[in-house]
Each structure stands twice: as C-alpha cells, then as structure tokens.
C-alpha atoms as a PDB file:
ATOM      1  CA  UNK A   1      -4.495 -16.993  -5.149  1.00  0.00           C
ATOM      2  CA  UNK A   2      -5.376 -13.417  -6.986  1.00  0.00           C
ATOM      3  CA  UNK A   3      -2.342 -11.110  -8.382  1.00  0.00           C
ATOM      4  CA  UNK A   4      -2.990  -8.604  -5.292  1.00  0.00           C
ATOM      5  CA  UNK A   5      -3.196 -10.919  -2.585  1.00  0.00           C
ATOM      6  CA  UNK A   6       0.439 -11.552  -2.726  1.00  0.00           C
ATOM      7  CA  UNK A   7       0.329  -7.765  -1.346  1.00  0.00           C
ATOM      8  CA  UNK A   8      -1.385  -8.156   1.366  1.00  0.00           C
ATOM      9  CA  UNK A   9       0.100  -9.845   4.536  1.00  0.00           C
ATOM     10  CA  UNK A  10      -2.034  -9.978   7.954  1.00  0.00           C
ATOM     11  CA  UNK A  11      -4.631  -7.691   6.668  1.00  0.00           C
ATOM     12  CA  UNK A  12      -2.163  -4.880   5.462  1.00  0.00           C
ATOM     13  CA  UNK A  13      -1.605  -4.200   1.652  1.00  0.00           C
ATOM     14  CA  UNK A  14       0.771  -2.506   0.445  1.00  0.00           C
ATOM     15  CA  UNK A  15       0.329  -1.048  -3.258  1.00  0.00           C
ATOM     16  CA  UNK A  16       2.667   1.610  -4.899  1.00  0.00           C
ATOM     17  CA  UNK A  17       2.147   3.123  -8.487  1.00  0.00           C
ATOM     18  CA  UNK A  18       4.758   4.508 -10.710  1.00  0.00           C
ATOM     19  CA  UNK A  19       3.844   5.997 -14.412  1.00  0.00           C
ATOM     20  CA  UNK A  20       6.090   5.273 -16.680  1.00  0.00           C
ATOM     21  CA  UNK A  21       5.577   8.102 -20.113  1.00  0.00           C
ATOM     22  CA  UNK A  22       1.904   8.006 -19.931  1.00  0.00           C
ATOM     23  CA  UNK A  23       0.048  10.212 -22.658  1.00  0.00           C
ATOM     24  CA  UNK A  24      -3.044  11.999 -20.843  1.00  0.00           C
ATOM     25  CA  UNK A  25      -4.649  15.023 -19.733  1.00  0.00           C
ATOM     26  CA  UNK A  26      -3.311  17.654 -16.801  1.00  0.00           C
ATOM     27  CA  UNK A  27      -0.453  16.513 -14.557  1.00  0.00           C
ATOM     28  CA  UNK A  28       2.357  17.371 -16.608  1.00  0.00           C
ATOM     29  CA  UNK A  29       4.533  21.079 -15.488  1.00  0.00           C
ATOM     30  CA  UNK A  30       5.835  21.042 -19.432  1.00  0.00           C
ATOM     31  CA  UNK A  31       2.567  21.727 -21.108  1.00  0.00           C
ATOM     32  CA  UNK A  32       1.136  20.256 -25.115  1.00  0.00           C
ATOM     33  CA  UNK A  33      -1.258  21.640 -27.139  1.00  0.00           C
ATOM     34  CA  UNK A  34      -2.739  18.616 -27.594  1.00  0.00           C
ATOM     35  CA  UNK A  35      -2.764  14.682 -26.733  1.00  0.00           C
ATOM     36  CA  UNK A  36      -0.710  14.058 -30.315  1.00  0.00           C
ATOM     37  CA  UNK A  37       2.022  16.495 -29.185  1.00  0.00           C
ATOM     38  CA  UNK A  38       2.231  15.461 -25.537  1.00  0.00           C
ATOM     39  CA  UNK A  39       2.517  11.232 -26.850  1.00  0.00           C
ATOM     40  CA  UNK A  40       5.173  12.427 -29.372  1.00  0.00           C
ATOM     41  CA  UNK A  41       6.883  14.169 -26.425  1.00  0.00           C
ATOM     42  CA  UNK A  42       6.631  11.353 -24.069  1.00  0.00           C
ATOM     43  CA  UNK A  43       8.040   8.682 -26.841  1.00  0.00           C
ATOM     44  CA  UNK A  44      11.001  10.234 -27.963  1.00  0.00           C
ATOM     45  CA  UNK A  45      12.873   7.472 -28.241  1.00  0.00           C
ATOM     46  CA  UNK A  46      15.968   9.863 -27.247  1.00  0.00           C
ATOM     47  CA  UNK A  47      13.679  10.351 -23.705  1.00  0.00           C
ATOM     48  CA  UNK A  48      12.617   6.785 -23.145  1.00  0.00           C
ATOM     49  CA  UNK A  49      16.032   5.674 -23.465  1.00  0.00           C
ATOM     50  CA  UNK A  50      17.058   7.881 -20.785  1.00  0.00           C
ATOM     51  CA  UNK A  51      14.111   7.251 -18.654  1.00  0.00           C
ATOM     52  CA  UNK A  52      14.569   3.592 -18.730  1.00  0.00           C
ATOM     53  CA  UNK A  53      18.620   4.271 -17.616  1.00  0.00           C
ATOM     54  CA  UNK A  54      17.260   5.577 -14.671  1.00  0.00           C
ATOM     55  CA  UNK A  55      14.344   3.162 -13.926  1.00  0.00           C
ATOM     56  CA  UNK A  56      16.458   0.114 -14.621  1.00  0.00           C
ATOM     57  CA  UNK A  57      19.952   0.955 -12.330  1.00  0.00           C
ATOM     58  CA  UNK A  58      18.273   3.676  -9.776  1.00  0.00           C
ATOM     59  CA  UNK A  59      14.493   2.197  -9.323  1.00  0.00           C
ATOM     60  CA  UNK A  60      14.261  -1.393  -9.890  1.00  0.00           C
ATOM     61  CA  UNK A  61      17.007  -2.711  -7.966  1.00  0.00           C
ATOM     62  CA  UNK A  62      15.579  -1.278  -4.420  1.00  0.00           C
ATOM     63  CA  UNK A  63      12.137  -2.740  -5.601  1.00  0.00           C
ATOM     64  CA  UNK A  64      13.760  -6.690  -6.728  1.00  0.00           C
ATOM     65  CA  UNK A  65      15.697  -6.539  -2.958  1.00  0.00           C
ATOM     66  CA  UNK A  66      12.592  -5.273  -0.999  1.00  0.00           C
ATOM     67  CA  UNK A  67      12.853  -7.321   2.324  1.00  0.00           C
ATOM     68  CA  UNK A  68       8.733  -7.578   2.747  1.00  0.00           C
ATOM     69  CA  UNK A  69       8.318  -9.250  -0.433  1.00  0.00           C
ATOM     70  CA  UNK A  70       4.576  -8.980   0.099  1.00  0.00           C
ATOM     71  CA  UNK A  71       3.909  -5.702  -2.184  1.00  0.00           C
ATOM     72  CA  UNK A  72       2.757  -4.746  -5.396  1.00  0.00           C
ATOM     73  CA  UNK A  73       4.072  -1.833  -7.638  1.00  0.00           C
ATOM     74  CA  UNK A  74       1.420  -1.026 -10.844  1.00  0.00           C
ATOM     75  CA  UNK A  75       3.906   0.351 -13.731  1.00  0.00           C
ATOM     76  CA  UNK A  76       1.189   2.780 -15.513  1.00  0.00           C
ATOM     77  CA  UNK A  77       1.803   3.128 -19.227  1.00  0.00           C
ATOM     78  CA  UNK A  78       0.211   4.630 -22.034  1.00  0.00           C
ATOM     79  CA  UNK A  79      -1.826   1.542 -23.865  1.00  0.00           C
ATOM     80  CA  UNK A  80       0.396   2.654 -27.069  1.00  0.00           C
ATOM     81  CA  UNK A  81       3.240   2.405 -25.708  1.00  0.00           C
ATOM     82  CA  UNK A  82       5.949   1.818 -28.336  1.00  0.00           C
ATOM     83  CA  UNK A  83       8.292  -1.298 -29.202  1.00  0.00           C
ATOM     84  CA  UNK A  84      10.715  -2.085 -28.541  1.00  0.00           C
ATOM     85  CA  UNK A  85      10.160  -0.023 -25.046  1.00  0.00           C
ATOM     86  CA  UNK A  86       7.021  -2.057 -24.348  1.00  0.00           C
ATOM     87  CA  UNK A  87       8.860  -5.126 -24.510  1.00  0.00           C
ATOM     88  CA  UNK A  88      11.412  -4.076 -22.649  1.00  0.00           C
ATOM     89  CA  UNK A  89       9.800  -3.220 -19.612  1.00  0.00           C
ATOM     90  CA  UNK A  90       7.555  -6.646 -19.997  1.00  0.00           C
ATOM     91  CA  UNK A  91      10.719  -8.224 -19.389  1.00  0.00           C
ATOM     92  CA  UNK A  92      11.077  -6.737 -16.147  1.00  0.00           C
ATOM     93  CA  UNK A  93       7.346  -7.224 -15.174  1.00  0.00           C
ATOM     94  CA  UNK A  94       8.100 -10.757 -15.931  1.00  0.00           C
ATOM     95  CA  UNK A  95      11.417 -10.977 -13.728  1.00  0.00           C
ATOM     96  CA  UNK A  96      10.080  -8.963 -10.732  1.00  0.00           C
ATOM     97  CA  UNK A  97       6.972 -10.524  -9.336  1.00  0.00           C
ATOM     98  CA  UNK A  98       5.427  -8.198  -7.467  1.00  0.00           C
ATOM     99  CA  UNK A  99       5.378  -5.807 -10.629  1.00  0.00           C
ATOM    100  CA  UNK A 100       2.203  -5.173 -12.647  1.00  0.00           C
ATOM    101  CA  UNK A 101       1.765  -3.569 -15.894  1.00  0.00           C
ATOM    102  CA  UNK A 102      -1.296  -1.679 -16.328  1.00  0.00           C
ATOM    103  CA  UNK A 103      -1.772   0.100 -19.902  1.00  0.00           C
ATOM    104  CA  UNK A 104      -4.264   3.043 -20.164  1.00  0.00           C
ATOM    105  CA  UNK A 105      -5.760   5.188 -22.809  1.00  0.00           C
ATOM    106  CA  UNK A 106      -4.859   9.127 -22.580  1.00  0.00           C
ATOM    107  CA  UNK A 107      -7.939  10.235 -20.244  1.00  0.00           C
ATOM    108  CA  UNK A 108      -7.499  12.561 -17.567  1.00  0.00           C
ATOM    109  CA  UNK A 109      -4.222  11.448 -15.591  1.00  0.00           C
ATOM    110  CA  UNK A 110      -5.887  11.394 -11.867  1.00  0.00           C
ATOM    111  CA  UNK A 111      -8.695   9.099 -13.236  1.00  0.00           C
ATOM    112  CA  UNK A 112      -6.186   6.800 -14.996  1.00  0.00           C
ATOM    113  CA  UNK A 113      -4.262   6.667 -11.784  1.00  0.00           C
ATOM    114  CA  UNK A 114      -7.583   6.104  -9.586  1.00  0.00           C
ATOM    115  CA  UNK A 115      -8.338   3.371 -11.900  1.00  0.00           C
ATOM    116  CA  UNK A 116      -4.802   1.897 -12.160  1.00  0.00           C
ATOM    117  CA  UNK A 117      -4.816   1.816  -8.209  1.00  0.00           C
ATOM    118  CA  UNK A 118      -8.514   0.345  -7.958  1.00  0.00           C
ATOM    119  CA  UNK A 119      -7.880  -2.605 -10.349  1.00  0.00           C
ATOM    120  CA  UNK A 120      -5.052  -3.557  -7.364  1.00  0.00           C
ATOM    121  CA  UNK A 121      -7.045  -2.857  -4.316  1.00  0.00           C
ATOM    122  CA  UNK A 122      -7.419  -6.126  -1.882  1.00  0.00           C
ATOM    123  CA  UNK A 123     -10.878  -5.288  -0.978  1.00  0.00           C
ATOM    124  CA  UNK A 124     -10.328  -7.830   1.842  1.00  0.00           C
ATOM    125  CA  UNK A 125      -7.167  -5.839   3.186  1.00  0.00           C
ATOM    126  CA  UNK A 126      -7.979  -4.214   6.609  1.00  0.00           C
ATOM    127  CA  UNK A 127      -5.831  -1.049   5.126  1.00  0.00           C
ATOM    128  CA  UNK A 128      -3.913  -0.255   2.026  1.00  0.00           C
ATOM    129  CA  UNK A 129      -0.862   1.385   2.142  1.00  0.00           C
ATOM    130  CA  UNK A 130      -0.552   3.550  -1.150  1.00  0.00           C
ATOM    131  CA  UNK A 131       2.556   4.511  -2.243  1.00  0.00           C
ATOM    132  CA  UNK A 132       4.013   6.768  -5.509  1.00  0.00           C
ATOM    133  CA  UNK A 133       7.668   6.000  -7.245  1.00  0.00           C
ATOM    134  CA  UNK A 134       8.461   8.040  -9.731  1.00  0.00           C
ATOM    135  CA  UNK A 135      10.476   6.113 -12.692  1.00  0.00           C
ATOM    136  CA  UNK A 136      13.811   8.144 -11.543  1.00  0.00           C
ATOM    137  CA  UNK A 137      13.385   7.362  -8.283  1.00  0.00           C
ATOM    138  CA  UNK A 138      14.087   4.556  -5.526  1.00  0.00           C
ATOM    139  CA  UNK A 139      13.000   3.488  -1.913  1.00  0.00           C
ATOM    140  CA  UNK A 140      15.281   1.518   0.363  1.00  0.00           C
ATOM    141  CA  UNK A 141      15.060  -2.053   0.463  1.00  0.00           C
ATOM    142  CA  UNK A 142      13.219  -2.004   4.194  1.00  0.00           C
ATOM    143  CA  UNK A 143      10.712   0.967   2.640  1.00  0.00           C
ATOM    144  CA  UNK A 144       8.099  -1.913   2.568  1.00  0.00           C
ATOM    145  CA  UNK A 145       9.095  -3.349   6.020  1.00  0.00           C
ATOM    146  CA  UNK A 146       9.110  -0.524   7.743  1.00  0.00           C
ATOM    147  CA  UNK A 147       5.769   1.087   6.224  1.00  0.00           C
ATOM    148  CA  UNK A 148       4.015  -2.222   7.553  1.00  0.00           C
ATOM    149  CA  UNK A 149       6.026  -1.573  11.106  1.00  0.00           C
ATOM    150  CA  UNK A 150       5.252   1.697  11.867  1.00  0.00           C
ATOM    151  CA  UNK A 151       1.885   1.461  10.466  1.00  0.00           C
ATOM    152  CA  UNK A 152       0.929  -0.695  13.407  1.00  0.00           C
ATOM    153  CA  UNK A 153       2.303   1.396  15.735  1.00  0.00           C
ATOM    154  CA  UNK A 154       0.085   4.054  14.161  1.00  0.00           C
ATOM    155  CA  UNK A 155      -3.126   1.875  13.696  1.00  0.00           C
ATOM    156  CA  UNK A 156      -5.394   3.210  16.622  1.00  0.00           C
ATOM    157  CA  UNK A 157      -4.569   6.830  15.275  1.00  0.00           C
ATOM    158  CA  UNK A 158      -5.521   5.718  11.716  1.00  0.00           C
ATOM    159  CA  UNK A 159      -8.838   4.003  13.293  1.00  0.00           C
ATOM    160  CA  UNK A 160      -9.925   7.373  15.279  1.00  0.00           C
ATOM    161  CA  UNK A 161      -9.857   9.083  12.046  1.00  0.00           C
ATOM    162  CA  UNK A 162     -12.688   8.317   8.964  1.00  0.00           C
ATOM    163  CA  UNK A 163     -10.099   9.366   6.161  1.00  0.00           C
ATOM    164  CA  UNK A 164      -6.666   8.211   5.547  1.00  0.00           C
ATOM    165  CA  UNK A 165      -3.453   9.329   6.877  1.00  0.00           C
ATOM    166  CA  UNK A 166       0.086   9.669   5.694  1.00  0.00           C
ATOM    167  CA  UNK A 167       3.453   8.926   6.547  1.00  0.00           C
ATOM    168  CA  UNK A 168       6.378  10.568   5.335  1.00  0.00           C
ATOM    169  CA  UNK A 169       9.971   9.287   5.041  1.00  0.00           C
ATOM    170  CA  UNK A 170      11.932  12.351   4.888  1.00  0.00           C
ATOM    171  CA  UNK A 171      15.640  11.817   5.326  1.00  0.00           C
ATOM    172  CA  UNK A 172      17.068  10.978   1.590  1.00  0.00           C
ATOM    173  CA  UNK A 173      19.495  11.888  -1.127  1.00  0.00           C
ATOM    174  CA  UNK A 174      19.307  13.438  -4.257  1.00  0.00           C
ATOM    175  CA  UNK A 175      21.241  11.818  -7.170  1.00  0.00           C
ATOM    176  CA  UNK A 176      22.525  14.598  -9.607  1.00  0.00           C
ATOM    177  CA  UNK A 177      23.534  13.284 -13.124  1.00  0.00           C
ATOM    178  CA  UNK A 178      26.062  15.947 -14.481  1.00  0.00           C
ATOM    179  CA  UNK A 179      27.766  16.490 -17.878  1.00  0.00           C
ATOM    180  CA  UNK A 180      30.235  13.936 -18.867  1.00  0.00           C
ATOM    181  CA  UNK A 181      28.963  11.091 -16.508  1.00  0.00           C
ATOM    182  CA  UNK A 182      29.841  12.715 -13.056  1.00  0.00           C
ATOM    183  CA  UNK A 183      27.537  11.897 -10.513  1.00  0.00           C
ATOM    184  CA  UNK A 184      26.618  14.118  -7.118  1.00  0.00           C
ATOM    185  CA  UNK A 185      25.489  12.700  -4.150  1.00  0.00           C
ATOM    186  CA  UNK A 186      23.653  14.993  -1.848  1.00  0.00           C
ATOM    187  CA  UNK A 187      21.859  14.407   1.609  1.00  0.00           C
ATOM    188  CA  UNK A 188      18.720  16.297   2.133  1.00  0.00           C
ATOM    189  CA  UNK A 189      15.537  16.655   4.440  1.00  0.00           C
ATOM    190  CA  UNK A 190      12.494  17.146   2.575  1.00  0.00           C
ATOM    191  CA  UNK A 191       8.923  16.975   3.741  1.00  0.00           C
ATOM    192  CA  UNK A 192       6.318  15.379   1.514  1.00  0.00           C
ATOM    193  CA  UNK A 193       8.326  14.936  -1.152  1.00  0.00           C
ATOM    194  CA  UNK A 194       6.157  12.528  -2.637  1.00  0.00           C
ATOM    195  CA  UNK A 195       9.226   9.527  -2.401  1.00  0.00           C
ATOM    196  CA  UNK A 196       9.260   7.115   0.740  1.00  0.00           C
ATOM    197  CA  UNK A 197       5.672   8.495   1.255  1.00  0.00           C
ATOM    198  CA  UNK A 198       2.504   6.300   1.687  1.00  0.00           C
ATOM    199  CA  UNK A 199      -1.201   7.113   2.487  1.00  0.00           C
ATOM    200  CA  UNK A 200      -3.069   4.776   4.654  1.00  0.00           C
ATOM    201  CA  UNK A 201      -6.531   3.872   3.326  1.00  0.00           C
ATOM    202  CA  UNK A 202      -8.964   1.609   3.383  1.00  0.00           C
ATOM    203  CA  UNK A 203      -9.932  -0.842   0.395  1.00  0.00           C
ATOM    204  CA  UNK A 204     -13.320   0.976  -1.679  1.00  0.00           C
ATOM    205  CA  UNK A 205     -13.121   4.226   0.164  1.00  0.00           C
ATOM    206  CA  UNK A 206     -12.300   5.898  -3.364  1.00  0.00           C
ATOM    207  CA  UNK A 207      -9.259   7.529  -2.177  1.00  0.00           C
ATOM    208  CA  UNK A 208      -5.813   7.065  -3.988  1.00  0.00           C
ATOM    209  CA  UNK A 209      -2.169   8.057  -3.417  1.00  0.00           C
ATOM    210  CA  UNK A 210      -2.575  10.556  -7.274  1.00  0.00           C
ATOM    211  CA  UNK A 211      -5.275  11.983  -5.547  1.00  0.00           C
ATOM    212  CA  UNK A 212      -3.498  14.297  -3.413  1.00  0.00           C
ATOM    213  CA  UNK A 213      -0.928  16.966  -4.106  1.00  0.00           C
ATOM    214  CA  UNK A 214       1.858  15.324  -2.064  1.00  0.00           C
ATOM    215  CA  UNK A 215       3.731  18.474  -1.085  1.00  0.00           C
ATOM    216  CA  UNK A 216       0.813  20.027   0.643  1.00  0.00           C
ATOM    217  CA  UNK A 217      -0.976  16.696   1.561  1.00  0.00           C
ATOM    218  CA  UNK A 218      -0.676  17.787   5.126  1.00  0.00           C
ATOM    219  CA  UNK A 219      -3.551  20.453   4.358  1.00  0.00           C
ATOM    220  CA  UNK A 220      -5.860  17.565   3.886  1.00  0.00           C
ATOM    221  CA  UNK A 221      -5.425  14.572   6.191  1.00  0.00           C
ATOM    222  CA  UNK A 222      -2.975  14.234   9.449  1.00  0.00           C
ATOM    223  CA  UNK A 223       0.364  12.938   8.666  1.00  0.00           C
ATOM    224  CA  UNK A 224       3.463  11.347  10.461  1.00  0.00           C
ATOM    225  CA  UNK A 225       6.917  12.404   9.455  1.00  0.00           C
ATOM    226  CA  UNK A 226      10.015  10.236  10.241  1.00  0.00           C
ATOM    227  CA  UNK A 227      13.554  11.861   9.921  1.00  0.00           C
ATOM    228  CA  UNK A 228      15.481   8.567  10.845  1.00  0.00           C
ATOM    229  CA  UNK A 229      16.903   6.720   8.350  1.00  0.00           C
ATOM    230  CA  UNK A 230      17.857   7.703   4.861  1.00  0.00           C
ATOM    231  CA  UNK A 231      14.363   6.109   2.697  1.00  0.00           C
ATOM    232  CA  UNK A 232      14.721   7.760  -0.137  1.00  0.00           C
ATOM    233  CA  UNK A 233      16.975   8.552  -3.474  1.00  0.00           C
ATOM    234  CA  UNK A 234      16.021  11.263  -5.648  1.00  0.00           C
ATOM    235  CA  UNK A 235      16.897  11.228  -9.400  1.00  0.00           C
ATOM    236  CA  UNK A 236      18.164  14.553 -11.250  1.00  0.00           C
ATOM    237  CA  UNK A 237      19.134  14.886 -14.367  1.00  0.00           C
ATOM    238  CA  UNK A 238      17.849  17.906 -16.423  1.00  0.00           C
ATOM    239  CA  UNK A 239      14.628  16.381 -16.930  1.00  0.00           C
ATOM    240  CA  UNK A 240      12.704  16.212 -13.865  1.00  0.00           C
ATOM    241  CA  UNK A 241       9.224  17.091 -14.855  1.00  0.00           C
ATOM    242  CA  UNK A 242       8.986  18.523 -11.417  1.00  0.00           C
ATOM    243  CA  UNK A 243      11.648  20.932 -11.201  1.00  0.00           C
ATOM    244  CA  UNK A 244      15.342  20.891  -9.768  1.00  0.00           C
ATOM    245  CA  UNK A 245      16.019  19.239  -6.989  1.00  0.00           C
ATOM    246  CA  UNK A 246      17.677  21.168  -3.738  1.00  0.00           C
ATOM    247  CA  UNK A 247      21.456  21.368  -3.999  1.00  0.00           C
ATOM    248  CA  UNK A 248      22.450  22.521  -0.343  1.00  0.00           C
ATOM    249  CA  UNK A 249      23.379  19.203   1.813  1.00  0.00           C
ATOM    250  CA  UNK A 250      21.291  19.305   4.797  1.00  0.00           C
ATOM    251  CA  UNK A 251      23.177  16.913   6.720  1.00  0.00           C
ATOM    252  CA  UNK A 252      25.832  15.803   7.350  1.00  0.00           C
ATOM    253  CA  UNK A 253      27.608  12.816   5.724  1.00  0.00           C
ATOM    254  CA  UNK A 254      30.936  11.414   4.303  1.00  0.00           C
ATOM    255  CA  UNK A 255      30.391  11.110   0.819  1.00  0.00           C
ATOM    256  CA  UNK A 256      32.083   7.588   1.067  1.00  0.00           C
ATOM    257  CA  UNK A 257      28.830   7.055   4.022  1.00  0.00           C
ATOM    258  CA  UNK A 258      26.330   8.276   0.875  1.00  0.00           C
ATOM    259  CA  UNK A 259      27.882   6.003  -1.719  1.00  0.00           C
ATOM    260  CA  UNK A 260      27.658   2.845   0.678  1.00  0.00           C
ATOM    261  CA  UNK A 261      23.875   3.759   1.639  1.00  0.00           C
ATOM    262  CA  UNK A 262      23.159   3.697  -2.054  1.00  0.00           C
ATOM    263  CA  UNK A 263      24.772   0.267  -2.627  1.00  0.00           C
ATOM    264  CA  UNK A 264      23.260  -1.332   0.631  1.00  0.00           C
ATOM    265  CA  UNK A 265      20.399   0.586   1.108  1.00  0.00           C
ATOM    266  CA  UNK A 266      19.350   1.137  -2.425  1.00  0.00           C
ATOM    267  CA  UNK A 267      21.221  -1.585  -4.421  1.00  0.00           C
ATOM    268  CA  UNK A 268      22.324   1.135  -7.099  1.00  0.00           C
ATOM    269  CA  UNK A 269      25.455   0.224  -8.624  1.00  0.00           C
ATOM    270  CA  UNK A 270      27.093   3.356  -9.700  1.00  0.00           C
ATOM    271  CA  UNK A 271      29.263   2.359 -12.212  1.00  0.00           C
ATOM    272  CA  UNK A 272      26.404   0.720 -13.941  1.00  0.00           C
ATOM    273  CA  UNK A 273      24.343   3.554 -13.823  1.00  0.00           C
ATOM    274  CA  UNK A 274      27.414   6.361 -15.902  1.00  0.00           C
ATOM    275  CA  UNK A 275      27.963   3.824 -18.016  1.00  0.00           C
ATOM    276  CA  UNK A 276      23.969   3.872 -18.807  1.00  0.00           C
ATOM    277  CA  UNK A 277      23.861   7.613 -18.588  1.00  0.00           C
ATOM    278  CA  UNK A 278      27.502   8.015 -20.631  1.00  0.00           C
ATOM    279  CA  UNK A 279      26.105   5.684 -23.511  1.00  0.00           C
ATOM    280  CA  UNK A 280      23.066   7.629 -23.685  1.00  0.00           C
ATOM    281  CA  UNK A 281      25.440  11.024 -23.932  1.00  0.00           C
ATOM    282  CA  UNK A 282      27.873   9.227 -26.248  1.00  0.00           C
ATOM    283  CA  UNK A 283      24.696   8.291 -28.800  1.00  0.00           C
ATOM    284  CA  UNK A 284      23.175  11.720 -28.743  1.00  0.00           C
ATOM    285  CA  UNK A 285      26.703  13.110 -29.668  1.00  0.00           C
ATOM    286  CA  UNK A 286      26.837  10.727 -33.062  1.00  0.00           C
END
C-alpha cells in the first residue's frame, strides 16, 4: 500500500501541510533582501530551538493522539535544512506515522507548497480534505474525525459546486508565552484563522490549501463555519510571523475549564512546555 493511501479512508483523504523554516520567495510579513539573508534568518539556531519547543509540546502531541488515524501531515522544510535540526525532526517523522517530510529548494513559497501537497494527493480519493498547521500551532485530537463527519453531512453541497469549499473551526484558544515562563490561556472566536480550517477538493483539480489567503478565503469559494467545540490552540510568543494574536477573551471559561481542554483536547502538557520555553530563556541569558 502507497504512503498516502493510509490517508484516505472510504474515498475521503485527509492531507494537512505545515512548513517548518523553509527558505523561499514571498510569504514571509518580516521581509530579506535576499534568499542568503532570509535562510540565515530562518536557521538561527537561537529560532529553531524555539520553534521546535513549540512544535514538539504544543503541535505534535494533538497530531500522535488524532482519533482518525487515517491522515497525513507533509512537514515542508528547506532541502538545507541544518543538523542537528534535520535529524531531529526525522526522529519524529519516524515515530509518528502519518508524518511526511518533504524537503524543497527556495522557489517561490506557493509553488513549493502546491508541489509539497501534489506529491500527497490520493488521486483515487473521491475528495481531499486540505488542511494548514502552522509549527506553533495544534488541532484537537477529533480535528480529523470530525472534518471526515461533517464533511459528509456537507457532501451534496460540495458536489453542486465545481470548486472546493471550506470549513472553518472557529472556537479556540490562544496560548501566550510571557516573560519568565508564565503562560496565558485565552478563549477566542476567530473566523478563518487559518487553524482547524480545511478546504475540500478534489484529487488533480490544481487547487491547494497555500493557495488561498485563509482570512479572506470566503471571497473565493463558499465556506461553513462551526462555533461548537474548542478545535483549535493558537501559539504566541513574540515571534508569530503573522502578527499578535487577540488578547480580549471572547468567551467565557474557567481558566481551570481552558487548562483541562488543552490536556484532553490537545494533549499539551504545560509543565513540559515552560520548562522548554524557560530553558530556551535560561540559554539565551548565558
């Protein structure tokens, strides 16, 4: 059996993408004056350490308890990616089965994602359900379940229509790291996000989840928005390439209610995670 048909279950793939420090062209809010400056950037070991504190106790653990096992995430890298980083994260392709590693030279960063997608695409999958996970980010452990679910309530709307369609998780957290390893928990609504977000398409029909600008996505195909469980965890920490997350809660939970939904829901052990994030402070200090 092929890598990407242990994604696709009755017909229905479902194939998420998450780069991981890749040196290219465009895509990037902080901007290089050149390809040399932007891989120097990216590579800083000081910035890869921190990057992988976040992918390895806020984004992997959700991914390793998915209940539909039948997924695949491509981890898009940079095909110079660094040891001992490369290794590293080899380790975790090896542990996590339904990751994929998928190494790239610095082209333009929408074609490096279209072809990162297309080397995964079941072209015997009725649909494939593309989804985007940013490395400081993390999907609940039904995200996968559920996407399936309510994409076959949703199928006859998807079949009336020649392009895809998206759904949109949109009841989440954001995880603030803050100064001397305090974390803040807050609940927020957002619409197309870009997290707990998938695209229904169908296998060769060119179209792929980078494709899109997810926060306006709803310009370009019709989407489905679903407020009712909390899908989605939002990392902050200084660094987020795409600005600062929201700060005012926007509704309303116990903060004990938060910190269970992010062991249960998410798998993220806390403690784990400022320990990671107070190492990382206590090095840059020396």
């Amino acid at each position: 059996m092929a890598d990407h048909d242990l994604s696709t279950d009755k017909g229905i793939q479902v194939l998420g993408l998450t780069r991981f420090s890749v040196p290219s062209l465009g895509a990037f809010q902080i901007e290089h004056a050149s390809i040399e400056d932007r891989r120097a950037y990216l590579y800083d070991p000081a910035r890869l350490g921190q990057r992988f504190a976040w992918f390895e106790n806020v984004t992997l653990p959700g991914i390793a308890a998915q209940r539909d096992d039948a997924f695949r995430l491509v981890v898009l890298m940079g095909e110079d990616m660094p040891e001992p980083w490369r290794g590293r994260m080899m380790e975790h392709v090896a542990r996590i089965p339904q990751l994929a590693a998928h190494f790239a030279p610095p082209e333009h960063h929408r074609k490096i994602c279209g072809d990162a997608i297309k080397a995964h695409v079941d072209p015997g999958a009725e649909v494939v359900l593309q989804f985007r996970l940013d490395d400081d980010d993390a999907v609940a452990v039904d995200f996968v379940r559920r996407l399936r679910r309510d994409w076959r309530k949703l199928k006859g709307f998807h079949a009336d229509r020649a392009g895809p369609i998206a759904i949109d998780y949109t009841r989440g957290v954001n995880l603030a790291a803050e100064p001397g390893g305090r974390l803040e928990i807050v609940p927020r609504l957002e619409a197309f996000l870009g997290v707990a977000f998938a695209i229904a398409t169908r296998p060769g029909d060119g179209h792929h989840i980078l494709g899109f600008m997810h926060h306006v996505i709803w310009q370009q195909m019709a989407t489905v928005s679903l407020p009712d469980e909390i899908m989605w965890v939002r990392g902050a920490h200084g660094a987020n390439d795409s600005g600062a997350p929201g700060v005012k809660p926007q509704f309303e939970a116990e903060e004990g209610e938060l910190k269970q939904a992010l062991r249960k829901r998410f798998r993220i052990d806390l403690p784990a995670l400022k320990a990671a994030l107070k190492a990382l402070e206590d090095a840059g200090g020396d």
